[in-house]
N, C-alpha and C. Protein backbone atom coordinates (compact mmCIF):
# COMPACT_ATOMS: atom_id res chain seq x y z
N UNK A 1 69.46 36.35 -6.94
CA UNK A 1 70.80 36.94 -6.85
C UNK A 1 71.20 37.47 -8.22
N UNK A 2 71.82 39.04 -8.06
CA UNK A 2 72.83 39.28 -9.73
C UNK A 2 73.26 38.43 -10.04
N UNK A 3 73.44 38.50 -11.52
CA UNK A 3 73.99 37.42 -12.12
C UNK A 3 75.38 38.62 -12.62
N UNK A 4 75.40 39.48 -12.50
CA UNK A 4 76.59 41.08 -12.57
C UNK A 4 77.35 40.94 -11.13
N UNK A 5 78.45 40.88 -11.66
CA UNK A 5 79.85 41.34 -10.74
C UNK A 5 80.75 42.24 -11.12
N UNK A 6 81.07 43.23 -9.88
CA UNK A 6 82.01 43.64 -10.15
C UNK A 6 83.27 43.19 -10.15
N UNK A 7 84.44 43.35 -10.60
CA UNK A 7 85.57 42.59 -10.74
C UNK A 7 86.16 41.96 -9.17
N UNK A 8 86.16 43.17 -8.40
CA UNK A 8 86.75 43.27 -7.23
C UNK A 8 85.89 42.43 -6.29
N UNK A 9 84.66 42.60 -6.63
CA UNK A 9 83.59 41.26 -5.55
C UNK A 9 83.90 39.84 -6.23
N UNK A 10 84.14 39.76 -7.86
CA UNK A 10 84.32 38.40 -8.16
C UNK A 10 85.96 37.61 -8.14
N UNK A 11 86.24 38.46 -7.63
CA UNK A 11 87.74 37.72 -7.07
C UNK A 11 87.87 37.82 -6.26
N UNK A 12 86.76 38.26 -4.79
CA UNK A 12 87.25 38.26 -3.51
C UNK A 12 86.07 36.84 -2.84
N UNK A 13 85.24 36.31 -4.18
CA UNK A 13 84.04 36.00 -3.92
C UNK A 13 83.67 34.80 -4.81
N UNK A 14 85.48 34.37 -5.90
CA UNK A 14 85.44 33.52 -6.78
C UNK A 14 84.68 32.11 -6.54
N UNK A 15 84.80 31.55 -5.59
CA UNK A 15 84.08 30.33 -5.08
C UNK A 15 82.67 30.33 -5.74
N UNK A 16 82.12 31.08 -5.09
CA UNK A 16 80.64 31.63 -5.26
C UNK A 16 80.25 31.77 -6.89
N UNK A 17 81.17 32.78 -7.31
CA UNK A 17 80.87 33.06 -8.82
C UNK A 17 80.79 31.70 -9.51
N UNK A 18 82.00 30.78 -9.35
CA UNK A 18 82.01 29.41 -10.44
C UNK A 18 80.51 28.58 -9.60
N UNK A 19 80.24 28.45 -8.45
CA UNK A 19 79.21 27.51 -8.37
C UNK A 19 77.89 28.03 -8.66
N UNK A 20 77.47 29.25 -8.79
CA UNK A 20 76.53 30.26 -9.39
C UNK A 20 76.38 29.60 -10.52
N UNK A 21 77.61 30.00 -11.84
CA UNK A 21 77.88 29.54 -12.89
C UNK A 21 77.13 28.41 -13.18
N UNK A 22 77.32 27.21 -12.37
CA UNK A 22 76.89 25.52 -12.80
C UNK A 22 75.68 25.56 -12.54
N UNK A 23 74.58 26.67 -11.12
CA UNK A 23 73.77 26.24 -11.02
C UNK A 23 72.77 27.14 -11.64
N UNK A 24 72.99 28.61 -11.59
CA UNK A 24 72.10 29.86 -12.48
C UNK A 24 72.38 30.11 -13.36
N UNK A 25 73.77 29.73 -13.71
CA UNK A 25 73.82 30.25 -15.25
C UNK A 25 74.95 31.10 -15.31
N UNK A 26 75.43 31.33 -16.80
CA UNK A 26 76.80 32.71 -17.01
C UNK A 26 76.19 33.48 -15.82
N UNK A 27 78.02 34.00 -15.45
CA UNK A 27 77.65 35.39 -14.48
C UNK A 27 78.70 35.95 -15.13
N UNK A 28 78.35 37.40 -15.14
CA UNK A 28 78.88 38.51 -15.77
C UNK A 28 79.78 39.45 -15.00
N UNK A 29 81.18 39.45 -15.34
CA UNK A 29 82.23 40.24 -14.46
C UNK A 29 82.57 41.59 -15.10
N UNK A 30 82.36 42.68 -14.54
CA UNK A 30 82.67 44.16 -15.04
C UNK A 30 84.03 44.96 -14.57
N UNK A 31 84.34 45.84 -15.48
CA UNK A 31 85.58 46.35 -14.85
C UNK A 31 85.17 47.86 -15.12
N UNK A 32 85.08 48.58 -14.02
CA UNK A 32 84.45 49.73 -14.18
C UNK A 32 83.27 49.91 -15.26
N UNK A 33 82.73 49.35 -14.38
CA UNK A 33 81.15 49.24 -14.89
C UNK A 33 81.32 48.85 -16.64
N UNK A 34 82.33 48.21 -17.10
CA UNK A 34 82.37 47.94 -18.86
C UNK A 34 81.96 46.03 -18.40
N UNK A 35 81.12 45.58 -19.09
CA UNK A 35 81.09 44.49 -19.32
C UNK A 35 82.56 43.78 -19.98
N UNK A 36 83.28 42.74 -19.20
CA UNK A 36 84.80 42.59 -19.27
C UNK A 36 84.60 40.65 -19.75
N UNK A 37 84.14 40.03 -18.92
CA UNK A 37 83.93 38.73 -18.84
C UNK A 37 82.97 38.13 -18.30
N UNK A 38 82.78 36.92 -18.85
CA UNK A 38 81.49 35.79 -18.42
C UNK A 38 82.46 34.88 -17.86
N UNK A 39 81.66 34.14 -16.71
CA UNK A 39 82.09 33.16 -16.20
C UNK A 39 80.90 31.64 -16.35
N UNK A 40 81.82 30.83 -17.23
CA UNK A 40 80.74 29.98 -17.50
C UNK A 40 80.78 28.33 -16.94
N UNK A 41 79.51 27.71 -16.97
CA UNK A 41 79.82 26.67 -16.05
C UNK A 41 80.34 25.35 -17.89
N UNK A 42 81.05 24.57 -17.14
CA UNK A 42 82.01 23.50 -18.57
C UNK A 42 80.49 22.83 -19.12
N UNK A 43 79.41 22.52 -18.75
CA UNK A 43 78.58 22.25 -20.08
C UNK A 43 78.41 23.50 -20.99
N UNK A 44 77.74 24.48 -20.51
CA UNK A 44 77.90 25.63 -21.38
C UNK A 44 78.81 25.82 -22.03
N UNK A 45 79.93 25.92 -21.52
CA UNK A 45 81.43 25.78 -22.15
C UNK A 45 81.58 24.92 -23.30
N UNK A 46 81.55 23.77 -23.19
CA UNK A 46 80.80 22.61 -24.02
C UNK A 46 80.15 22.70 -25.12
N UNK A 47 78.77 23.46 -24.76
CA UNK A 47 78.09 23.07 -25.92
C UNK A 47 77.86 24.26 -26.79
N UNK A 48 78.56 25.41 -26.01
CA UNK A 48 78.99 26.52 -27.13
C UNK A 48 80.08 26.11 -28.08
N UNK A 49 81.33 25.53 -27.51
CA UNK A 49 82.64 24.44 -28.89
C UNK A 49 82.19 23.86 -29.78
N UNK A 50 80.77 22.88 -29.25
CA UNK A 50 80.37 21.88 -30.11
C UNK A 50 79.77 22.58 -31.17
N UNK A 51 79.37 23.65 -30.92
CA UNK A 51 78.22 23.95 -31.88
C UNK A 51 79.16 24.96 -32.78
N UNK A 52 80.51 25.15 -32.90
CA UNK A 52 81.20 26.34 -33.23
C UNK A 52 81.93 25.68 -34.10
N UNK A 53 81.23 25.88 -35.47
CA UNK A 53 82.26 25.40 -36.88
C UNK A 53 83.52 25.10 -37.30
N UNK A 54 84.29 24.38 -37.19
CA UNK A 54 85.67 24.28 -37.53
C UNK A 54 85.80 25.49 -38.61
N UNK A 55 87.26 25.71 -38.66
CA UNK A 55 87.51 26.93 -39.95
C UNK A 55 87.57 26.29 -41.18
N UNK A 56 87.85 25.11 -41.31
CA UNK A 56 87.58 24.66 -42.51
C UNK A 56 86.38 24.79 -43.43
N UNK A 57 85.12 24.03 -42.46
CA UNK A 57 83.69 23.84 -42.92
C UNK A 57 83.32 25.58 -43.13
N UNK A 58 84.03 26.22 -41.83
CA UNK A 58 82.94 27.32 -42.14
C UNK A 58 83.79 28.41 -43.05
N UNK A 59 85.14 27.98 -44.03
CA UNK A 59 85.35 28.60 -45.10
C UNK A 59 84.71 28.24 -46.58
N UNK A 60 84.85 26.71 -46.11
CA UNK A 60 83.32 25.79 -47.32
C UNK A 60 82.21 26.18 -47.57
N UNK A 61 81.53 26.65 -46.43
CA UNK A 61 80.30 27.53 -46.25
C UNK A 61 80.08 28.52 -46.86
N UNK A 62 81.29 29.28 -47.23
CA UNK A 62 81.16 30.58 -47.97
C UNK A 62 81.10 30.67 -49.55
N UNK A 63 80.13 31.91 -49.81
CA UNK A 63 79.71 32.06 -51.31
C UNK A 63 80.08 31.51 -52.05
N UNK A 64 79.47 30.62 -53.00
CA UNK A 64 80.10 29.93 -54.21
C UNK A 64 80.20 31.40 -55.45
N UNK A 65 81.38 30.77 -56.26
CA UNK A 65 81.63 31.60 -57.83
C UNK A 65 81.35 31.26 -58.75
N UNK A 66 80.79 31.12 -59.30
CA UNK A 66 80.65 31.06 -60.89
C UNK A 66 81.99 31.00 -61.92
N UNK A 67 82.23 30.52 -62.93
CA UNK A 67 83.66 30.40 -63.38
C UNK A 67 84.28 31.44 -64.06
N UNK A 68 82.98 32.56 -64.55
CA UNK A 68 83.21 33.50 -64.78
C UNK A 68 83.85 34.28 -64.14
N UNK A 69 83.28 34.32 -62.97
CA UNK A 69 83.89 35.30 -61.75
C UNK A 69 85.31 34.82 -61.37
N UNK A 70 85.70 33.47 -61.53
CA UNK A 70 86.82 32.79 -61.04
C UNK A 70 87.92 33.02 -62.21
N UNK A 71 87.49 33.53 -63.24
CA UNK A 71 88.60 33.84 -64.54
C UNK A 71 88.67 35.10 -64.42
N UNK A 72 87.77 35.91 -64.01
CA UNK A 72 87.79 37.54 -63.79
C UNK A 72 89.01 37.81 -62.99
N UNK A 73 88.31 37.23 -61.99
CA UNK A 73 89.48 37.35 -60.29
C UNK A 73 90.97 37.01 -61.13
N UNK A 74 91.04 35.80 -62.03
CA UNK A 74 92.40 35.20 -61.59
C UNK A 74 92.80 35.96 -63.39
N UNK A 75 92.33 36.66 -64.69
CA UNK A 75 92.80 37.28 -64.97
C UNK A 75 93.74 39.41 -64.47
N UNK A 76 94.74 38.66 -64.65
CA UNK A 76 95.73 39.61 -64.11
C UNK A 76 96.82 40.00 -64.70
N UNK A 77 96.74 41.28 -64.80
CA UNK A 77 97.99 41.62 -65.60
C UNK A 77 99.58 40.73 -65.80
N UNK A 78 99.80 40.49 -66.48
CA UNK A 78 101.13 39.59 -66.58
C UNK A 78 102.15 40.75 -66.40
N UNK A 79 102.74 42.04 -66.19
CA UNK A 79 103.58 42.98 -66.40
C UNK A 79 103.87 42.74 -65.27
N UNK A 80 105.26 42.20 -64.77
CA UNK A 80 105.92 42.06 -63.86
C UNK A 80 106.56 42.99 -62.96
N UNK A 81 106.31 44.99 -63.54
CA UNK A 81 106.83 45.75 -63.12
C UNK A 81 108.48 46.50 -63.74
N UNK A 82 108.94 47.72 -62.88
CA UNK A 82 109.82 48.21 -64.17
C UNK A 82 110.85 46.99 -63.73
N UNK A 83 112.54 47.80 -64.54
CA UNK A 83 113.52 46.94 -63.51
C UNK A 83 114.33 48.58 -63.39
N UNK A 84 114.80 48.23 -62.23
CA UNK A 84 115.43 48.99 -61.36
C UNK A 84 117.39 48.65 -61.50
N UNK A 85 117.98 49.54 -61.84
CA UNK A 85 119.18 49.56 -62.08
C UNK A 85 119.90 49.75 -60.28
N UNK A 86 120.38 48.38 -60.28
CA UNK A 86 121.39 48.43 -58.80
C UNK A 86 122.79 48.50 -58.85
């Protein structure tokens, strides 16, 4: 069986689509022929979260600086701008 639906068969046919899901796998819902949504069964669901980095760790994760680079960045003009007569 497709594992592709069209929108209009997978909402007249939802039953089917979620137990598909648990037993073949993602099924794929289109909206004029554009790939729109997956319908997935809750382990998949599951163990795609688990495996999906908190934003913390995965801002930790990113490029370390050197202190050089970290005095570069954070030297900055001190000129506060003109002043403006109100």
């Amino acid at each position: 069986m497709s594992h592709t639906w069209q929108l209009q068969d997978a909402k007249a046919r939802f039953s089917e689509v979620v137990k598909l899901a648990g037993s073949e796998g993602p099924q794929m819902v289109t909206c004029r022929g554009v790939e729109t949504a997956v319908v997935l069964s809750i382990e998949d669901y599951r163990r795609l979260e688990a495996s999906r980095p908190s934003l913390v760790d995965y801002l930790m994760a990113g490029p370390k600086l050197d202190d050089d680079t970290i005095a570069l960045i954070n030297d900055r003009s001190r000129d506060t701008g003109r002043e403006i007569e109100l």
